[in-house]
N, C-alpha and C. Protein backbone atom coordinates (compact mmCIF):
# COMPACT_ATOMS: atom_id res chain seq x y z
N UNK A 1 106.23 93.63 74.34
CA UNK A 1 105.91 92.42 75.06
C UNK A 1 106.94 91.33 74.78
N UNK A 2 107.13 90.87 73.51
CA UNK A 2 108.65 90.43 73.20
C UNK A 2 110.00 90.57 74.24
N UNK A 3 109.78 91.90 74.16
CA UNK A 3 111.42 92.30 75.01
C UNK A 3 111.18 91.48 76.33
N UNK A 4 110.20 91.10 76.71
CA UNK A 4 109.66 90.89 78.23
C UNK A 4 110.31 89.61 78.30
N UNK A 5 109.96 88.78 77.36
CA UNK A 5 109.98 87.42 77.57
C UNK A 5 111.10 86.51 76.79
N UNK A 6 111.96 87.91 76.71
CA UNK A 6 113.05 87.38 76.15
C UNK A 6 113.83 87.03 77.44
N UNK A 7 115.30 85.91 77.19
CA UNK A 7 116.40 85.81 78.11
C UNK A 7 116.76 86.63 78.53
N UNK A 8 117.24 87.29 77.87
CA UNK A 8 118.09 88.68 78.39
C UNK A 8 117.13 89.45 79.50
N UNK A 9 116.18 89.33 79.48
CA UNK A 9 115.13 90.03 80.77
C UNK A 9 115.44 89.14 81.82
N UNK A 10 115.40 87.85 82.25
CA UNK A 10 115.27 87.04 82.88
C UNK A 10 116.67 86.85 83.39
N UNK A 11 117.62 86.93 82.70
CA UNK A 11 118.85 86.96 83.45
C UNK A 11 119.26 87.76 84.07
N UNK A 12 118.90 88.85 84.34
CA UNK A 12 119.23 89.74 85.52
C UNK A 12 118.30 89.02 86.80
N UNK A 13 118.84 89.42 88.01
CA UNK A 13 118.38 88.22 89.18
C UNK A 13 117.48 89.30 89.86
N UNK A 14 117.46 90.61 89.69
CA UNK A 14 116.68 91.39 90.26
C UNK A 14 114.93 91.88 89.35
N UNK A 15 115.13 91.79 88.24
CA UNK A 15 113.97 91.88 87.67
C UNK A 15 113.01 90.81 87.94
N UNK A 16 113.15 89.63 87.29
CA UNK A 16 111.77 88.83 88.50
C UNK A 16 111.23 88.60 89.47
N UNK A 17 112.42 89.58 90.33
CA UNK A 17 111.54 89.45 91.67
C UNK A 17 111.06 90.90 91.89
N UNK A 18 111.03 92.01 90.85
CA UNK A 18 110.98 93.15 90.52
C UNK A 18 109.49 93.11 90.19
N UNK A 19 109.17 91.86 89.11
CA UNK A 19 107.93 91.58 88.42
C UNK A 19 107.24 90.97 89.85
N UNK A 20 107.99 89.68 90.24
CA UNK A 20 106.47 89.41 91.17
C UNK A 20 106.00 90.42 92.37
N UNK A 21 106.94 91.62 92.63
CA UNK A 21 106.64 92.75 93.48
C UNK A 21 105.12 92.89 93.39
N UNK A 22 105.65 94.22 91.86
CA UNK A 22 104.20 94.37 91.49
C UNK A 22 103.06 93.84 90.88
N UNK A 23 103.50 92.42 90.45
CA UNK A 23 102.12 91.63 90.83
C UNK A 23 101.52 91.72 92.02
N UNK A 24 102.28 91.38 93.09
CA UNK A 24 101.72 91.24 94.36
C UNK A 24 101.16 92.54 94.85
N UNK A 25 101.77 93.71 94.40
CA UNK A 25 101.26 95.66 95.11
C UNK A 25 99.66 95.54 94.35
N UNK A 26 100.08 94.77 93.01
CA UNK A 26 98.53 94.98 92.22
C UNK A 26 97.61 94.22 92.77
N UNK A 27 97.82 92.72 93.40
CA UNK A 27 96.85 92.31 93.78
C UNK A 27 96.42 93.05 95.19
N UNK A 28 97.34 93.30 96.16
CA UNK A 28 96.91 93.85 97.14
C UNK A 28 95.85 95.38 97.18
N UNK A 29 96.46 95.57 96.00
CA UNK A 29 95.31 97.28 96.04
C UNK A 29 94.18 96.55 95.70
N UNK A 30 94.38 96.20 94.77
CA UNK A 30 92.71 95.88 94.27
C UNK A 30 91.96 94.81 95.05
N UNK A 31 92.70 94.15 96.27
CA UNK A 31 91.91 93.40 97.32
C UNK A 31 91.29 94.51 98.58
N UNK A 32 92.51 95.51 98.23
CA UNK A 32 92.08 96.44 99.27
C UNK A 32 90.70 97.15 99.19
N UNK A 33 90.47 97.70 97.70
CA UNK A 33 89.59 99.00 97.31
C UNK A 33 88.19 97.37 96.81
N UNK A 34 88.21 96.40 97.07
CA UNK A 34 86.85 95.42 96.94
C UNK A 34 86.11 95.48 98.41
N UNK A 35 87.42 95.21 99.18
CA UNK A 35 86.94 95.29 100.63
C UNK A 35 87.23 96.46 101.37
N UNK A 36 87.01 97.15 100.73
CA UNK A 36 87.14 98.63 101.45
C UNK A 36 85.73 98.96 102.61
N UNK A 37 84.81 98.65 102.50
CA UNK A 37 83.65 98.84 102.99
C UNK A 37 83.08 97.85 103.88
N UNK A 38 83.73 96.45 103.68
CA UNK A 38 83.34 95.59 104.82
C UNK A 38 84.42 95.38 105.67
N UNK A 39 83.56 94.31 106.50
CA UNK A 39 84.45 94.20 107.80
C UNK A 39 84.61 93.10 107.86
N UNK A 40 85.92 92.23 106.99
CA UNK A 40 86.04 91.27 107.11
C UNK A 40 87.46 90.87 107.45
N UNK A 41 87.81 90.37 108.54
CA UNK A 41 89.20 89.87 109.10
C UNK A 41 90.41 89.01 108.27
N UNK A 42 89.48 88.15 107.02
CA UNK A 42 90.33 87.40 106.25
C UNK A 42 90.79 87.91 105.48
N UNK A 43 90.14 89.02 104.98
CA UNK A 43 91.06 89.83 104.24
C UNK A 43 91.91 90.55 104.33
N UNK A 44 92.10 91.00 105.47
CA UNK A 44 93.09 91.92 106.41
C UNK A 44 94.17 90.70 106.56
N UNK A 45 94.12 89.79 107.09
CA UNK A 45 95.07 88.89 107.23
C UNK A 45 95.49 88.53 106.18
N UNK A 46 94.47 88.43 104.81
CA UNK A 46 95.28 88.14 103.29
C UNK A 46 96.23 89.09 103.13
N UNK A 47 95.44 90.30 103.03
CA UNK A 47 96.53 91.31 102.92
C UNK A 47 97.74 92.22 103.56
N UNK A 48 97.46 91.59 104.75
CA UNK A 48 99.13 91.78 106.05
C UNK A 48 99.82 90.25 105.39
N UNK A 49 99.29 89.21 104.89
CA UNK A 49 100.35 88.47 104.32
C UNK A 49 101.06 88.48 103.14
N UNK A 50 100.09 89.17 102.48
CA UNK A 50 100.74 90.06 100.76
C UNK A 50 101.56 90.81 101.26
N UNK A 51 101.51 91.73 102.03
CA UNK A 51 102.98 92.62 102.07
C UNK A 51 104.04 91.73 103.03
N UNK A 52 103.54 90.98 103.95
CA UNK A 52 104.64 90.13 104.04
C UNK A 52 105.65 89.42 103.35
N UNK A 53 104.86 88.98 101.88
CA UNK A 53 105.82 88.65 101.17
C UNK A 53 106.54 89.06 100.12
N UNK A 54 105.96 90.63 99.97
CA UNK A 54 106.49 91.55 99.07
C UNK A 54 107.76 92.43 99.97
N UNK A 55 107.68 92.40 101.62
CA UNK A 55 108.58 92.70 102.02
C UNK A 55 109.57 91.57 102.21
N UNK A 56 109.47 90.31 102.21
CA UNK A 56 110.76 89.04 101.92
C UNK A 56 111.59 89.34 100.61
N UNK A 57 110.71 89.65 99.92
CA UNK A 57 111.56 89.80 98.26
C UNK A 57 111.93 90.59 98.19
N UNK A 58 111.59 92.06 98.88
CA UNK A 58 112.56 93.29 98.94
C UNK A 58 114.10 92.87 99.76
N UNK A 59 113.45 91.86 100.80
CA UNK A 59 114.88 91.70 101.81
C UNK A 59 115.96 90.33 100.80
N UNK A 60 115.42 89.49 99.90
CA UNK A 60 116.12 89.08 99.15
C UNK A 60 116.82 89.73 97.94
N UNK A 61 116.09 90.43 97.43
CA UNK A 61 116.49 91.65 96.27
C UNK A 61 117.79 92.32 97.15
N UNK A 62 117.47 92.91 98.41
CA UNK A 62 118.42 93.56 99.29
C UNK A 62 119.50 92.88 99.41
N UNK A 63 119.53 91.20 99.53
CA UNK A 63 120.74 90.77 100.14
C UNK A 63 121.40 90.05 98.49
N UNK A 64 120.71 90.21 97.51
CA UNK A 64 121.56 89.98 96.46
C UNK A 64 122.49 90.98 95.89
N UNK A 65 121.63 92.12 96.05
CA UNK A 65 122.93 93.25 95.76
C UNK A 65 123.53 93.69 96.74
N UNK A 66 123.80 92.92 98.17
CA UNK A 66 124.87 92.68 99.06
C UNK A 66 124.48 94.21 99.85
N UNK A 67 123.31 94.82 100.05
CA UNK A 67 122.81 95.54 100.70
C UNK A 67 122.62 95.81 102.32
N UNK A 68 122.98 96.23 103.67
CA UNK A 68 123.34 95.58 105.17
C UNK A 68 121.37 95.91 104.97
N UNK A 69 120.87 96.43 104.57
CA UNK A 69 119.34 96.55 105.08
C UNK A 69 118.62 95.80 104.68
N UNK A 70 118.84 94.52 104.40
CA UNK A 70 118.35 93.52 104.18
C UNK A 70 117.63 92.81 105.35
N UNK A 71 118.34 92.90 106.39
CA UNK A 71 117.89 92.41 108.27
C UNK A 71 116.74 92.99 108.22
N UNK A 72 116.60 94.48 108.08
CA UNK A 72 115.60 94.96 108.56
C UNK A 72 114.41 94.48 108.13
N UNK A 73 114.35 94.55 106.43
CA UNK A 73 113.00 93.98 105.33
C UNK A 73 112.51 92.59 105.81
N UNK A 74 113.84 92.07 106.70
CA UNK A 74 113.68 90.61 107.05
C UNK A 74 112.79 90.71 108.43
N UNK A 75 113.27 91.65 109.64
CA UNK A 75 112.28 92.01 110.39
C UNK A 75 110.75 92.08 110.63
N UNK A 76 110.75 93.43 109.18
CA UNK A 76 109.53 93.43 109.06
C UNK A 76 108.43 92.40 107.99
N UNK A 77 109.32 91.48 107.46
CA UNK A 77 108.59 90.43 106.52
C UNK A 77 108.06 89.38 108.16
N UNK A 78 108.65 89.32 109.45
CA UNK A 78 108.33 88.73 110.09
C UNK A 78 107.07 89.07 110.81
N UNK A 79 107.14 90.41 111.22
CA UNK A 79 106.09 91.05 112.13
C UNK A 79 104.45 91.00 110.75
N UNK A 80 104.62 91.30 109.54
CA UNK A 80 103.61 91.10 108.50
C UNK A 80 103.39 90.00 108.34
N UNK A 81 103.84 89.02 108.06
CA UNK A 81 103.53 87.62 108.53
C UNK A 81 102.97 86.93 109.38
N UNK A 82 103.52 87.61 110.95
CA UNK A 82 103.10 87.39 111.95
C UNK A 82 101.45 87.61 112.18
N UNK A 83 101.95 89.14 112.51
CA UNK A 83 100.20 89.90 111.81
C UNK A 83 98.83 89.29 111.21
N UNK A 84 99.12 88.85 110.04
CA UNK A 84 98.49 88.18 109.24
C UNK A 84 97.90 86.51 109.58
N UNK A 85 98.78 85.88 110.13
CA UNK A 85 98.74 84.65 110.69
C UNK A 85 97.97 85.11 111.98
N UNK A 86 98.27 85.54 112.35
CA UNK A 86 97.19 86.14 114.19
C UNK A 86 96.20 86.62 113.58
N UNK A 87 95.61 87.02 112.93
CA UNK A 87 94.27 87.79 111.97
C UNK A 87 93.73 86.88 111.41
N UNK A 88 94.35 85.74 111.15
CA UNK A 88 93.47 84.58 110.50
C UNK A 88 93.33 83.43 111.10
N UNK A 89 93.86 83.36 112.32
CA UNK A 89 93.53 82.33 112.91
C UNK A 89 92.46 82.73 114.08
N UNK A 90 92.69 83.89 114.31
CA UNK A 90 91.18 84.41 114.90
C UNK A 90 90.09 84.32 114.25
């Protein structure tokens, strides 16, 4: 746990956004498997906006290590976003 919260972890530019990934994969499963059984729209829209923004940080992660598929993650961070925003405003 040490090693975690040392500098040397934090100065690489890809690991914290490595960490808030799977924060965000963790919250999304476990929003998923609560509401697995009902039928509720806000949560669907919570969770088309969780991967929306776990796919932005893939497309930033992408364009820091100077990656061309970065557009795409950027694409689809739009259409999950989108998604999500139309699901909750209904």
């Amino acid at each position: 746990m040490r090693s975690f919260l040392r500098k040397e972890f934090w100065d690489d530019r890809n690991k914290p956004i490595l960490f808030i990934q799977w924060v965000l994969t963790i919250f999304a499963i476990i929003l998923y498997f609560q509401t697995y059984d009902s039928i509720d729209y806000f949560y669907s829209g919570i969770i088309r906006l969780n991967t929306g923004i776990i796919t932005l940080l893939i497309a930033i992660e992408n364009y820091i290590v100077k990656k061309r598929e970065y557009i795409f993650w950027f694409i689809l961070t739009i259409m999950f976003c989108g998604m999500g925003i139309d699901i909750l405003m209904n």
